[in-house]
C-alpha atoms as a PDB file:
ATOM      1  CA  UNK A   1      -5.353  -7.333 -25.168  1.00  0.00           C
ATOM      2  CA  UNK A   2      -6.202  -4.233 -23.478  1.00  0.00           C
ATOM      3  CA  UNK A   3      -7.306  -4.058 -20.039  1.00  0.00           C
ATOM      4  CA  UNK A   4     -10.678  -2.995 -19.650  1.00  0.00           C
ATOM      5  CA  UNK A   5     -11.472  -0.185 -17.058  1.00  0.00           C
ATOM      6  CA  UNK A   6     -12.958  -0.562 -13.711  1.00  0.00           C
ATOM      7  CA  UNK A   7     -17.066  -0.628 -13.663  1.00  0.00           C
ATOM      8  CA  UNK A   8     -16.393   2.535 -11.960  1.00  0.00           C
ATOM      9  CA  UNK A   9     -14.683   4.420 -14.201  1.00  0.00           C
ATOM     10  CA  UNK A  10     -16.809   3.052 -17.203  1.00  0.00           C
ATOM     11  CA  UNK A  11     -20.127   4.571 -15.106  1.00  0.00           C
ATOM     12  CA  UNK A  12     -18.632   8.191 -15.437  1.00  0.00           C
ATOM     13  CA  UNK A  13     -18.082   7.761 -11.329  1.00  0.00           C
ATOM     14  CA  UNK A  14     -15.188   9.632  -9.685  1.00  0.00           C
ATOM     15  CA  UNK A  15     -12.619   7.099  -7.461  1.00  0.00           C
ATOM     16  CA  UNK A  16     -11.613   8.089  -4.431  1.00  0.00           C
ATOM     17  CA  UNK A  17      -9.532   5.665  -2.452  1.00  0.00           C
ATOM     18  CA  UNK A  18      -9.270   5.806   1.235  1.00  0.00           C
ATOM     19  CA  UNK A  19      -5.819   5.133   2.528  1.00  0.00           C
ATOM     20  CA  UNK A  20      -4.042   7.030   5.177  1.00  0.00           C
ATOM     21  CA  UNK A  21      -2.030   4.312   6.029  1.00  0.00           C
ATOM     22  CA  UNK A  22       1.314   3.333   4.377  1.00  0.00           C
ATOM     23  CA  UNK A  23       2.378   3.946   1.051  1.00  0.00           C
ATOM     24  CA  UNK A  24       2.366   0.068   0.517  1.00  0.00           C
ATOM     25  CA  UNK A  25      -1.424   0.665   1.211  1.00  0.00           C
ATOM     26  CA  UNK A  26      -1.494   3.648  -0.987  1.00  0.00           C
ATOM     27  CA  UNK A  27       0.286   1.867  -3.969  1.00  0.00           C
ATOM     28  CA  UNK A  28      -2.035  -1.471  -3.597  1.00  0.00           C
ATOM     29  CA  UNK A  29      -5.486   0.715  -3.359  1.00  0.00           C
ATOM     30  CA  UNK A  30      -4.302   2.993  -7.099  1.00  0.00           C
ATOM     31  CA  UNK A  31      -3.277   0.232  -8.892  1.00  0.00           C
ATOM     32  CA  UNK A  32      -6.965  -0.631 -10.075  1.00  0.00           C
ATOM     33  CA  UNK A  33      -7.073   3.182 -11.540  1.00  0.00           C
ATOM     34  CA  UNK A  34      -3.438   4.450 -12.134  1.00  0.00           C
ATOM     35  CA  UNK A  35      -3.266   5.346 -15.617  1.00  0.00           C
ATOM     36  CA  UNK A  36      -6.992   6.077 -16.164  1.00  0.00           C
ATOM     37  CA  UNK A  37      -7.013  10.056 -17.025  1.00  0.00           C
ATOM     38  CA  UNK A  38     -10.359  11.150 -15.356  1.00  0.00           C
ATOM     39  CA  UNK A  39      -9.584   8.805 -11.784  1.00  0.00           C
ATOM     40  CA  UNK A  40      -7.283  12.247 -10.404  1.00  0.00           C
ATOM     41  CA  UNK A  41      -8.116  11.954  -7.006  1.00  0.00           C
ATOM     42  CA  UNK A  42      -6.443  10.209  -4.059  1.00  0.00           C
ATOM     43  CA  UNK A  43      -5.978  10.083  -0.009  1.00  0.00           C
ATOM     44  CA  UNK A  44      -2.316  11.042   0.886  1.00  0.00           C
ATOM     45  CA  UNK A  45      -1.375   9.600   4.078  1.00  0.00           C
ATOM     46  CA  UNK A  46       0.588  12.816   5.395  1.00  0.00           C
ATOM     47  CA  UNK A  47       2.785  11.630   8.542  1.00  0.00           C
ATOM     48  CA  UNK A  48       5.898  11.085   7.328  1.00  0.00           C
ATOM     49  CA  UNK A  49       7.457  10.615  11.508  1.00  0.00           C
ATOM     50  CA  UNK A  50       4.880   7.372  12.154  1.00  0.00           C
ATOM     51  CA  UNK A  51       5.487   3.881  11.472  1.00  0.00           C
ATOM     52  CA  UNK A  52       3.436   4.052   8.377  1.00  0.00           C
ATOM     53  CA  UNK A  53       6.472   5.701   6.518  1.00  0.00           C
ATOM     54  CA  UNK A  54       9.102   3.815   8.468  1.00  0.00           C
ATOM     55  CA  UNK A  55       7.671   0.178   7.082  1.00  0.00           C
ATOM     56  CA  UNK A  56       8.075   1.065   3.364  1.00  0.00           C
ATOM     57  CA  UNK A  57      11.852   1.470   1.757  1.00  0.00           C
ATOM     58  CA  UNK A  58      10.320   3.350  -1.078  1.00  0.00           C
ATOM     59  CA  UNK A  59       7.367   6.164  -1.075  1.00  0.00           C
ATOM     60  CA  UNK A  60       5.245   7.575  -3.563  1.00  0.00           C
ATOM     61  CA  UNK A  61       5.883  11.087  -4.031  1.00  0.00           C
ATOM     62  CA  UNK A  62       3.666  14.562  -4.962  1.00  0.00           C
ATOM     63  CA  UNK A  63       4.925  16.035  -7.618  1.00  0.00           C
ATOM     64  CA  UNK A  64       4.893  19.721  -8.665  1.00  0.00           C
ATOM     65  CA  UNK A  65       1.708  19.488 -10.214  1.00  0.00           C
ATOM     66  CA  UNK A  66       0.261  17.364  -7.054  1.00  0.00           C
ATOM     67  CA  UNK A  67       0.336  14.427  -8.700  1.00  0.00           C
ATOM     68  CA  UNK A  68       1.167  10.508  -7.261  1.00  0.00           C
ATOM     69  CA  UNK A  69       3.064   8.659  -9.459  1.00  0.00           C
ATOM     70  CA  UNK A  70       2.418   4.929  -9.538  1.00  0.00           C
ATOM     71  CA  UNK A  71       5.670   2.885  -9.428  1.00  0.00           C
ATOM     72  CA  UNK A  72       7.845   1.771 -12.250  1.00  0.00           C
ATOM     73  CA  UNK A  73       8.472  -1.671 -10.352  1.00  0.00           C
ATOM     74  CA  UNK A  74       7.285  -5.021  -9.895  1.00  0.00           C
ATOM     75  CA  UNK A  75       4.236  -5.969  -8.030  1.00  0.00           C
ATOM     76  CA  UNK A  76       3.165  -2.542  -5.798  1.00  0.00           C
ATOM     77  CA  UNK A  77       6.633  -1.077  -6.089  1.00  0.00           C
ATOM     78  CA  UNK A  78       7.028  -0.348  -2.844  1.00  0.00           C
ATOM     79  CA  UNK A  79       8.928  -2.926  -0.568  1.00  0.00           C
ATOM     80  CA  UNK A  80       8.542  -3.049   2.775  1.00  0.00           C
ATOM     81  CA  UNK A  81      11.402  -2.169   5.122  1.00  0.00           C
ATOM     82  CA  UNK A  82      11.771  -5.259   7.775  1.00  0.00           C
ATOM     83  CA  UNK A  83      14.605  -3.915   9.814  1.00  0.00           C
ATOM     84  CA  UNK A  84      12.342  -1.009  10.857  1.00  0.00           C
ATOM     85  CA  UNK A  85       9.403  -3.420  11.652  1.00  0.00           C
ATOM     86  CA  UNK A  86      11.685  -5.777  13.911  1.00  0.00           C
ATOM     87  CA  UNK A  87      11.550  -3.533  16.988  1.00  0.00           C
ATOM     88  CA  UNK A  88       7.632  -3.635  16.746  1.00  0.00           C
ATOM     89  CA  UNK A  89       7.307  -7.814  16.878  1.00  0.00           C
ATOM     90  CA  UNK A  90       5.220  -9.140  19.432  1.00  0.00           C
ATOM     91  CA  UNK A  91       6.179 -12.855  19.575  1.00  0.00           C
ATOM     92  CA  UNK A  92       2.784 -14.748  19.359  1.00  0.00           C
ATOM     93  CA  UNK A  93       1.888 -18.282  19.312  1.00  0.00           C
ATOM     94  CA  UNK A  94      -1.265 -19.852  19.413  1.00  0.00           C
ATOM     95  CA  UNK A  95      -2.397 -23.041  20.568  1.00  0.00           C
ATOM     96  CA  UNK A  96      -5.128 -25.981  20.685  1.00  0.00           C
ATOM     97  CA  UNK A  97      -3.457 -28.850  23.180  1.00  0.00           C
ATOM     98  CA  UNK A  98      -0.211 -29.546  21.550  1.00  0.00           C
ATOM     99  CA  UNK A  99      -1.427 -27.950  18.030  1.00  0.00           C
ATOM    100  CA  UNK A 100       0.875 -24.724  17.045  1.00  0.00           C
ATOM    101  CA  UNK A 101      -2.148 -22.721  15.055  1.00  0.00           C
ATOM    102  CA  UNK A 102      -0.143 -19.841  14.703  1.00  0.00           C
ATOM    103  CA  UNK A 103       3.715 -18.515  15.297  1.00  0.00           C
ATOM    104  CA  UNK A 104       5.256 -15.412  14.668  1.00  0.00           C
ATOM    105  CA  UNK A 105       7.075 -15.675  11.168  1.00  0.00           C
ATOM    106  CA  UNK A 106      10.853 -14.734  11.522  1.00  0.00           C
ATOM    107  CA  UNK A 107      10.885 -11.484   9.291  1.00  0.00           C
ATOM    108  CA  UNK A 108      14.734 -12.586   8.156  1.00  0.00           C
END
């Protein structure tokens, strides 16, 4: 069965997505629209020295013709690069009395 575009693209609309975060936010916000020919459009996060492209492992690439090309992988295809987030854990736990609500997860 064929997947049926987004309302969007079946109004004659243009998408635009807004994501100047991390290519793991870049991948997740085109995967709605990646294939569909008129949907050309799309934010580039530019700063390839932040955080934003140390936390992937893989990143989605312009080609010549300016073009993003949406990942041959499973799920986003972009996996996220722990060892680089490790120095950037703030140990957090919150509590109600003797009720752990929340804990840090352990990234290994």
């Amino acid at each position: 069965m064929a997947k049926r575009p987004p309302a969007v693209d079946q109004r004659g609309a243009p998408y635009v997505n807004h994501t100047y975060t991390s290519h793991l936010a870049l991948s997740a916000s085109l995967q709605a629209y990646a294939g569909l020919e008129r949907q050309d459009l799309c934010e580039y996060p530019m700063d390839p020295s932040s955080l934003s492209w140390l936390i992937c492992r893989e990143h989605l690439e312009i080609d010549r013709a300016g073009e993003v090309k949406i990942p041959d992988a499973p799920g986003l295809g972009i996996s996220v690069n722990f060892d680089a987030l490790q120095k950037y854990i703030v140990e957090l736990e919150i509590r109600i009395g003797q009720s752990i609500l929340y804990r840090t997860p352990s990234l290994h």
